[in-house]
C-alpha atoms as a PDB file:
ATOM      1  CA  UNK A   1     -11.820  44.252  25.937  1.00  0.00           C
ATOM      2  CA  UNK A   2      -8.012  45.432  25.687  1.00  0.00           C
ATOM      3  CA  UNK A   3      -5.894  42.676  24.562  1.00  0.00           C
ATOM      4  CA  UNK A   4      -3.671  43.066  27.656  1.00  0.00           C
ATOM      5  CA  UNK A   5      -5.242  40.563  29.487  1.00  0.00           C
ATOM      6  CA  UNK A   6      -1.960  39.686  32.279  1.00  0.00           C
ATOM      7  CA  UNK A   7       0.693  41.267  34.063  1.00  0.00           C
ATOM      8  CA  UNK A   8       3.365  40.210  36.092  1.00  0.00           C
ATOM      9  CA  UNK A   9       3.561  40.898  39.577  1.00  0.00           C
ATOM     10  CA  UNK A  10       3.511  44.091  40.508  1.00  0.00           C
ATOM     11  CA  UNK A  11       7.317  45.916  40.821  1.00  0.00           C
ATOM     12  CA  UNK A  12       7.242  48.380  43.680  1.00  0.00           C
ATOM     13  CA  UNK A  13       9.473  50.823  43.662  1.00  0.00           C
ATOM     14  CA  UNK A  14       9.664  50.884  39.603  1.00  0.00           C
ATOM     15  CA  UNK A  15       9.496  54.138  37.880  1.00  0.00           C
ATOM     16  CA  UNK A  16      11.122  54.704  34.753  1.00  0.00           C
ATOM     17  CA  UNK A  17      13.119  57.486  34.358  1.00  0.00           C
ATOM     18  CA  UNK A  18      11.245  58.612  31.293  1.00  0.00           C
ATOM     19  CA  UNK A  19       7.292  58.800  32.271  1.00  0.00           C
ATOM     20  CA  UNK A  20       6.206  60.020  29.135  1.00  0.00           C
ATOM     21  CA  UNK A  21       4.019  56.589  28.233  1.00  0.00           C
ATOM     22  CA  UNK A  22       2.160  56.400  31.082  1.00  0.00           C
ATOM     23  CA  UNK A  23       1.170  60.445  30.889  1.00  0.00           C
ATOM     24  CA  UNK A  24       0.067  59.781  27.157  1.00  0.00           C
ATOM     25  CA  UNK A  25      -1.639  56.887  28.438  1.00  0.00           C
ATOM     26  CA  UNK A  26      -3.764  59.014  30.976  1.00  0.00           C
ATOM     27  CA  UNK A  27      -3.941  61.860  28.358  1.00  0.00           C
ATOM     28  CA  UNK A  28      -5.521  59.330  26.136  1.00  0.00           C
ATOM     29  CA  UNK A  29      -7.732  57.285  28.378  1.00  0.00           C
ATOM     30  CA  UNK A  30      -8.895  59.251  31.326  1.00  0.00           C
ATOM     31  CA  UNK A  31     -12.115  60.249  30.175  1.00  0.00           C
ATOM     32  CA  UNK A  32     -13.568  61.954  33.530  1.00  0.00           C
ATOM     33  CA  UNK A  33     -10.180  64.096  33.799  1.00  0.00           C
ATOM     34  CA  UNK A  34      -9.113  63.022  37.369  1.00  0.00           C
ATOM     35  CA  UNK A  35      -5.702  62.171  36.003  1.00  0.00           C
ATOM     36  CA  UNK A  36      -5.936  58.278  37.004  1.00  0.00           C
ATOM     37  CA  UNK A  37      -7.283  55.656  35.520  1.00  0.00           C
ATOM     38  CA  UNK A  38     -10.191  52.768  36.099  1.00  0.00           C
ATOM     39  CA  UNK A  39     -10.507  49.550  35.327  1.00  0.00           C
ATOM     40  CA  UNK A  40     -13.245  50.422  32.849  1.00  0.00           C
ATOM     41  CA  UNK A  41     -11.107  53.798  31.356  1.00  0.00           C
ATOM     42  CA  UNK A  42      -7.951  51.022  30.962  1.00  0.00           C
ATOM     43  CA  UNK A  43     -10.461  48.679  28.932  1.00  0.00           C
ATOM     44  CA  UNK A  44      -8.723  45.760  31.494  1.00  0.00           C
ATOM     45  CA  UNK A  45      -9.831  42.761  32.583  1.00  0.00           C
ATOM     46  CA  UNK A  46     -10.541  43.313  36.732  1.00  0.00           C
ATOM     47  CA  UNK A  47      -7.824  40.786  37.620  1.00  0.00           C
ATOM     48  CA  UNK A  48      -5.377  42.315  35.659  1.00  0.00           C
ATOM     49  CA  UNK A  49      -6.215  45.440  36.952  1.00  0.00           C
ATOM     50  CA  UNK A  50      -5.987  44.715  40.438  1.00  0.00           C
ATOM     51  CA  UNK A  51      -2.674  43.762  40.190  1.00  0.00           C
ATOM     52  CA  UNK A  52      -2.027  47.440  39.300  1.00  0.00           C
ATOM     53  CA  UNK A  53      -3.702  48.689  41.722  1.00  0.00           C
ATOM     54  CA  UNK A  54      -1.181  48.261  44.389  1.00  0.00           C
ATOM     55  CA  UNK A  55      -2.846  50.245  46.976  1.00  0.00           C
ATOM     56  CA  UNK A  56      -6.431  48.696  45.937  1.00  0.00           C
ATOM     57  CA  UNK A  57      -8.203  52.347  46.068  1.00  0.00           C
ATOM     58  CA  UNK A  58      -9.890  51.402  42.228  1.00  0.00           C
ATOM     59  CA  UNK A  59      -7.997  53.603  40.923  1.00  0.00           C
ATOM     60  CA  UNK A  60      -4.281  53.372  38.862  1.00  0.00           C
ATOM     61  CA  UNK A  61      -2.216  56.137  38.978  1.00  0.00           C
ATOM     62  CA  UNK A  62       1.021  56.952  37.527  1.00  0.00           C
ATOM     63  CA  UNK A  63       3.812  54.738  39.538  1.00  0.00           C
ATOM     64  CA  UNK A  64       1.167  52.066  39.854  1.00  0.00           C
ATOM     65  CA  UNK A  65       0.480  52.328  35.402  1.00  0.00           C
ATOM     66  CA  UNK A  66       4.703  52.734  35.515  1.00  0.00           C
ATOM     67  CA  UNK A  67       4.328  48.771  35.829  1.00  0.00           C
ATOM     68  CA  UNK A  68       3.260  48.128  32.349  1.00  0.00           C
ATOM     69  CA  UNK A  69       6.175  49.381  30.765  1.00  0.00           C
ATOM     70  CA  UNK A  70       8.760  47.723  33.220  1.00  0.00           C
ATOM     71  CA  UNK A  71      11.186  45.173  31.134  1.00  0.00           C
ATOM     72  CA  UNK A  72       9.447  42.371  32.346  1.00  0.00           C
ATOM     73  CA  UNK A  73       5.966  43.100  32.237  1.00  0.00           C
ATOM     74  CA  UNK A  74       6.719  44.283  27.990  1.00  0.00           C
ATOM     75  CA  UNK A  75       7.937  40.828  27.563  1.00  0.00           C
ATOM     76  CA  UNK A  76       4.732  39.523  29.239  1.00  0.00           C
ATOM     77  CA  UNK A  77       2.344  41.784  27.191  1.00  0.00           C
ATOM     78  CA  UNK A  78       4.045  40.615  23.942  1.00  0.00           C
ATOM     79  CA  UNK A  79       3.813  37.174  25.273  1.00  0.00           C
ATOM     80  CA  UNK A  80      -0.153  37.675  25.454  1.00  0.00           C
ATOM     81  CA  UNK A  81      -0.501  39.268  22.230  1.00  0.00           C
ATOM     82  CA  UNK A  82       0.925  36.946  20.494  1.00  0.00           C
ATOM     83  CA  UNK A  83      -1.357  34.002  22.011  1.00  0.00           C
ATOM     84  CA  UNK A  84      -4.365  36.342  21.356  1.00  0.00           C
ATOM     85  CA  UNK A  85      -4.042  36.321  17.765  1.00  0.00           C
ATOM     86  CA  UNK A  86      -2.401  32.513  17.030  1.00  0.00           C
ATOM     87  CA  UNK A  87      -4.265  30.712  19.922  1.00  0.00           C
ATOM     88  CA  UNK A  88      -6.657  29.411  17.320  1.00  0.00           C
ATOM     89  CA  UNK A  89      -8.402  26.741  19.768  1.00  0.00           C
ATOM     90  CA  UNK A  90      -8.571  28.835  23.028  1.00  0.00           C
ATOM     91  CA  UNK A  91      -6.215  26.738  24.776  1.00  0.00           C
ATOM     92  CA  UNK A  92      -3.540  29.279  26.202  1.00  0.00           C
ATOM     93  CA  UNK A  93      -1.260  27.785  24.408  1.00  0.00           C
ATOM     94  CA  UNK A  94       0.501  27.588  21.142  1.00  0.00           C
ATOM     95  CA  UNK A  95       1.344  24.410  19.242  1.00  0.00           C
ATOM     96  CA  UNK A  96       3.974  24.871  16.348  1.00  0.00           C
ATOM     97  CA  UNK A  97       1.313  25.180  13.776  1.00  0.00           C
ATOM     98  CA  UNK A  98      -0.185  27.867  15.638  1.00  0.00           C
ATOM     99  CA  UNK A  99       2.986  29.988  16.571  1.00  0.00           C
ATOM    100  CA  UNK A 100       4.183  29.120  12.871  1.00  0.00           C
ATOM    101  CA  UNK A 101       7.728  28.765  13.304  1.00  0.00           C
ATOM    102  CA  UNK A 102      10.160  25.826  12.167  1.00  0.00           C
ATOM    103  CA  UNK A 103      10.536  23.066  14.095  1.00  0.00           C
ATOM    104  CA  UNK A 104      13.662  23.373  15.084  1.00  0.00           C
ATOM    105  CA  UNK A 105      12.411  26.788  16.407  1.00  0.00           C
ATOM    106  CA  UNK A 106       9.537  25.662  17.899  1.00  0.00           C
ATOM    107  CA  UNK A 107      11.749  22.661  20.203  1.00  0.00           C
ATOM    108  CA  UNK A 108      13.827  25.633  21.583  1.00  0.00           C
ATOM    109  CA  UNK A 109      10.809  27.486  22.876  1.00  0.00           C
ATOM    110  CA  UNK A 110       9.098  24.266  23.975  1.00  0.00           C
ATOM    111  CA  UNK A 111      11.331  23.864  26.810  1.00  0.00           C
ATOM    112  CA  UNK A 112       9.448  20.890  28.622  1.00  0.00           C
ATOM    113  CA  UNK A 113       8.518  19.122  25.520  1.00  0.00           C
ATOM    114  CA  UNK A 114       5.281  18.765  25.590  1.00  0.00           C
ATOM    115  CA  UNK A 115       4.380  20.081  21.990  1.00  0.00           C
ATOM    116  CA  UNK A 116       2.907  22.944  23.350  1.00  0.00           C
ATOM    117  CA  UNK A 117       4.074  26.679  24.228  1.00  0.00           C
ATOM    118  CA  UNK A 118       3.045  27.597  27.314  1.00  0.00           C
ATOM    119  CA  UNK A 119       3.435  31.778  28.493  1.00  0.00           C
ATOM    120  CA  UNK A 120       6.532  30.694  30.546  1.00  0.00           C
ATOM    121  CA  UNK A 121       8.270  29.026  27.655  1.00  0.00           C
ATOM    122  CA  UNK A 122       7.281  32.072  25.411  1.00  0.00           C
ATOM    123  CA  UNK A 123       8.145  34.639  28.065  1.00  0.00           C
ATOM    124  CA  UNK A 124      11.737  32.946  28.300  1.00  0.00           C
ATOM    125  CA  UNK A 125      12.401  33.017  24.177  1.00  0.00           C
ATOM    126  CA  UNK A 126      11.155  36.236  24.252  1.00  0.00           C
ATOM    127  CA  UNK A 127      13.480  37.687  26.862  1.00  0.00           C
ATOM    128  CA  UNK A 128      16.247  35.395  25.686  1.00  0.00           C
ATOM    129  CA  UNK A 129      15.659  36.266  22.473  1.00  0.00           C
ATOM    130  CA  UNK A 130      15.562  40.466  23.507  1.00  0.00           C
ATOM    131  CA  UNK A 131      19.084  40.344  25.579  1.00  0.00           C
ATOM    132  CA  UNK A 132      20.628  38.565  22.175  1.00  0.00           C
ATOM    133  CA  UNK A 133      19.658  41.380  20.267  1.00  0.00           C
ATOM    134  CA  UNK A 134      20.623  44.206  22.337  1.00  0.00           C
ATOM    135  CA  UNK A 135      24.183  42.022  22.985  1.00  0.00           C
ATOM    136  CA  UNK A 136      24.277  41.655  19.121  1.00  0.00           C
ATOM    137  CA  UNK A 137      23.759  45.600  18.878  1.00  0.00           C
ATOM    138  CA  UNK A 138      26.434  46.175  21.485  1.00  0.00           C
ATOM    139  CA  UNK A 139      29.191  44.158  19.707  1.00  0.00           C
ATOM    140  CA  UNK A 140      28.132  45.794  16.395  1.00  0.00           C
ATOM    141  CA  UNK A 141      28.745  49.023  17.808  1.00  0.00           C
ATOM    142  CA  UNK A 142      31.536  48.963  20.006  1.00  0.00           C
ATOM    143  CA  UNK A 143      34.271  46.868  18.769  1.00  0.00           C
ATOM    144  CA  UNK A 144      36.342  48.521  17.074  1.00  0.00           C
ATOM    145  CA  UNK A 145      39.176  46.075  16.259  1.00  0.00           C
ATOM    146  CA  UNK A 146      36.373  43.417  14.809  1.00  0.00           C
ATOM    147  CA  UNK A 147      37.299  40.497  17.228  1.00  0.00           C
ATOM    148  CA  UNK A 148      33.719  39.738  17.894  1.00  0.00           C
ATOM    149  CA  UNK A 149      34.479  40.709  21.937  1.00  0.00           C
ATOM    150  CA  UNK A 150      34.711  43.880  23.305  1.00  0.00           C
ATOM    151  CA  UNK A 151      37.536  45.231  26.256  1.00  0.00           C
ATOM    152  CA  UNK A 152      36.830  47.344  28.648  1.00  0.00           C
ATOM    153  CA  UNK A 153      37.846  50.631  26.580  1.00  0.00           C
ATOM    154  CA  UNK A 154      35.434  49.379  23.429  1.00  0.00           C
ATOM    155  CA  UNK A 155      32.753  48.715  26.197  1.00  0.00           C
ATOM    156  CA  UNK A 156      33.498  52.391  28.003  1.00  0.00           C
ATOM    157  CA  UNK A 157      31.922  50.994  31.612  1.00  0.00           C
ATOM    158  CA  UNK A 158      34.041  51.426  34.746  1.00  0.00           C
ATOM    159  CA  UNK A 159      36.558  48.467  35.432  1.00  0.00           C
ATOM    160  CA  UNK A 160      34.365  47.208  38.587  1.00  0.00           C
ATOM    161  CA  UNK A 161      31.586  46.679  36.024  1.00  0.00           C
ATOM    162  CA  UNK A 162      33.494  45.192  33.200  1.00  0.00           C
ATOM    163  CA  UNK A 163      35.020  42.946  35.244  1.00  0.00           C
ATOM    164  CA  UNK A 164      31.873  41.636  36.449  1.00  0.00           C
ATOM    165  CA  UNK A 165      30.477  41.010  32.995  1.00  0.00           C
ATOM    166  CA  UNK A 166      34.153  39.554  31.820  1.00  0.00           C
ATOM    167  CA  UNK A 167      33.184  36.362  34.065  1.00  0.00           C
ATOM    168  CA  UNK A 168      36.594  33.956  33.326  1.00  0.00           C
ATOM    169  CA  UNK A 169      39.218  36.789  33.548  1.00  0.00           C
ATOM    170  CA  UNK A 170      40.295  37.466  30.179  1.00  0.00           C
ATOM    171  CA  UNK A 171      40.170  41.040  29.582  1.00  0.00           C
ATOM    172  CA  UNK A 172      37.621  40.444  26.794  1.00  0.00           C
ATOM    173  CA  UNK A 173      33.869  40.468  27.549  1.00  0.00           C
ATOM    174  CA  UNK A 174      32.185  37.704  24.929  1.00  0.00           C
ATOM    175  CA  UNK A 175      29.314  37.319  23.646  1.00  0.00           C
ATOM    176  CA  UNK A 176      27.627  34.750  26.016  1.00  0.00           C
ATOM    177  CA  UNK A 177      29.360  37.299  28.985  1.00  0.00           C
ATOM    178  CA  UNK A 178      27.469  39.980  27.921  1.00  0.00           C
ATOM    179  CA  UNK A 179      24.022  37.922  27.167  1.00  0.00           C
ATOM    180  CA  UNK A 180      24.590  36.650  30.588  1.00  0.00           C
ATOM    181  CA  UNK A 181      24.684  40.059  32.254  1.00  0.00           C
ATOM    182  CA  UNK A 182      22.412  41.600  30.163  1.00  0.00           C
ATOM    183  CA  UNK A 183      19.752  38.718  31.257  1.00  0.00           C
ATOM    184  CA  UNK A 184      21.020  38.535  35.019  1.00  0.00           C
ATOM    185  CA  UNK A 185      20.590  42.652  35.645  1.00  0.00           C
ATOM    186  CA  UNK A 186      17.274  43.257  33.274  1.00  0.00           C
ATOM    187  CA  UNK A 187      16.135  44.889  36.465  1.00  0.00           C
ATOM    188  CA  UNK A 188      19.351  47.010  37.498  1.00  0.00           C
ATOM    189  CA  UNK A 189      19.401  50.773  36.922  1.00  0.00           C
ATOM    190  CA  UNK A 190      23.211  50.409  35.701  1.00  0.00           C
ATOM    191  CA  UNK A 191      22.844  48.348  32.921  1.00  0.00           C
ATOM    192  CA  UNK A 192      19.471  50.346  31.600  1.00  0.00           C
ATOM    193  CA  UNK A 193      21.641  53.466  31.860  1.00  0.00           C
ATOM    194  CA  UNK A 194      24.491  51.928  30.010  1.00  0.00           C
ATOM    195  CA  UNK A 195      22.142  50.686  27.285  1.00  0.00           C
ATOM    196  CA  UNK A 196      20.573  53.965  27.094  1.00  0.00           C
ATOM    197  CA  UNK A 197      24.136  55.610  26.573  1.00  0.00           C
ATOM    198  CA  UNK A 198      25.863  53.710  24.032  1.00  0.00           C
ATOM    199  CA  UNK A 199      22.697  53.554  22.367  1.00  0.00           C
ATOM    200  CA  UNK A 200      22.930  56.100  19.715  1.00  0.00           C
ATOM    201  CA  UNK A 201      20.255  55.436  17.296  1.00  0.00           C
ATOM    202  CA  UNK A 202      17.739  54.343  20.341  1.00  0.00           C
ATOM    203  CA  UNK A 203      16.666  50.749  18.620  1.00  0.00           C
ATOM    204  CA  UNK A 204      18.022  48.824  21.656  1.00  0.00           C
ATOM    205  CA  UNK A 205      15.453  49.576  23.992  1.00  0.00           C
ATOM    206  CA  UNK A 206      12.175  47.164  23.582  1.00  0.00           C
ATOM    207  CA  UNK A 207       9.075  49.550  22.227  1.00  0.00           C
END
């Protein structure tokens, strides 16, 4: 069976701009040519597929397969990946010996405390861990004067959005400003866009 063994919720209305995965996925795996896919051509677990299959006709076509490769569900298919190949004792979970990450690592992730990872706890660092990059990539790229924030004319967004990302005021959008709204409009068209165009050498967006 595929490894992709859950999905978030399905996301009506989501369909990225840039279909080209989900036609190579029906070029590669739509083996009776009817240009959607089965449970059985998608190598998916029934219950996984289902949520897919928003209109429940069997079939997944191409806004309903646009799910898998919405923000949320790539963190969630990472998420699964990774317990498929450390969850050494089946539990759907991950202990710090299993995820193999210091300690002090490990206690960030394990949010409740319980010694264990759960998928929520690794869906958070994952995400968390995603919007620091792409904030880290941002400040990198933009700021020009080396102050570690960026203005509004390093950031090049219109003042309405800047000032909602410059939260206290101070003409300077920070770092834990722009984590914030990075996190807080994952699902916004705006902020994909803006990613999209200051990112030159296209490593910002999560593959």
């Amino acid at each position: 069976m595929s490894h992709i063994t859950s999905i978030g919720m399905p996301l009506h209305g989501y369909v990225p701009k840039n279909n080209s995965k989900t036609e190579s996925l029906i070029a590669n795996k739509d083996t009776n040519a009817d240009g959607v896919l089965s449970a059985k051509e998608l190598d998916m677990h029934k219950e996984v597929f289902d949520k897919i299959d928003v209109n429940g006709d069997g079939q997944a076509n191409k806004e309903e397969l646009a799910q898998l490769y919405h923000p949320k569900n790539l963190v969630n298919r990472q998420t699964t990946n990774v317990i498929n190949a450390k969850d050494t004792n089946g539990d759907g979970v991950l202990s710090a010996e299993e995820l193999d990450v210091p300690e002090e690592v490990f206690n960030k992730i394990d949010v409740n405390g319980d010694g264990q990872a759960d998928r929520n706890e690794l869906n958070a660092h994952l995400r968390s861990s995603q919007t620091s990059h792409m904030t880290t990539h941002l400040i990198n790229t933009k700021d020009t004067d080396g102050d570690g924030v960026l203005s509004a004319e390093e950031l090049d967004v219109p003042e309405e959005v800047f000032n909602k990302i410059d939260v206290n005021g101070d003409g300077q959008a920070d770092r834990a400003e722009l984590n914030a709204h990075l996190h807080s409009s994952q699902n916004n068209h705006m902020t994909t866009n803006l990613i999209k165009d200051k990112d030159t050498d296209g490593d910002v967006q999560t593959t």
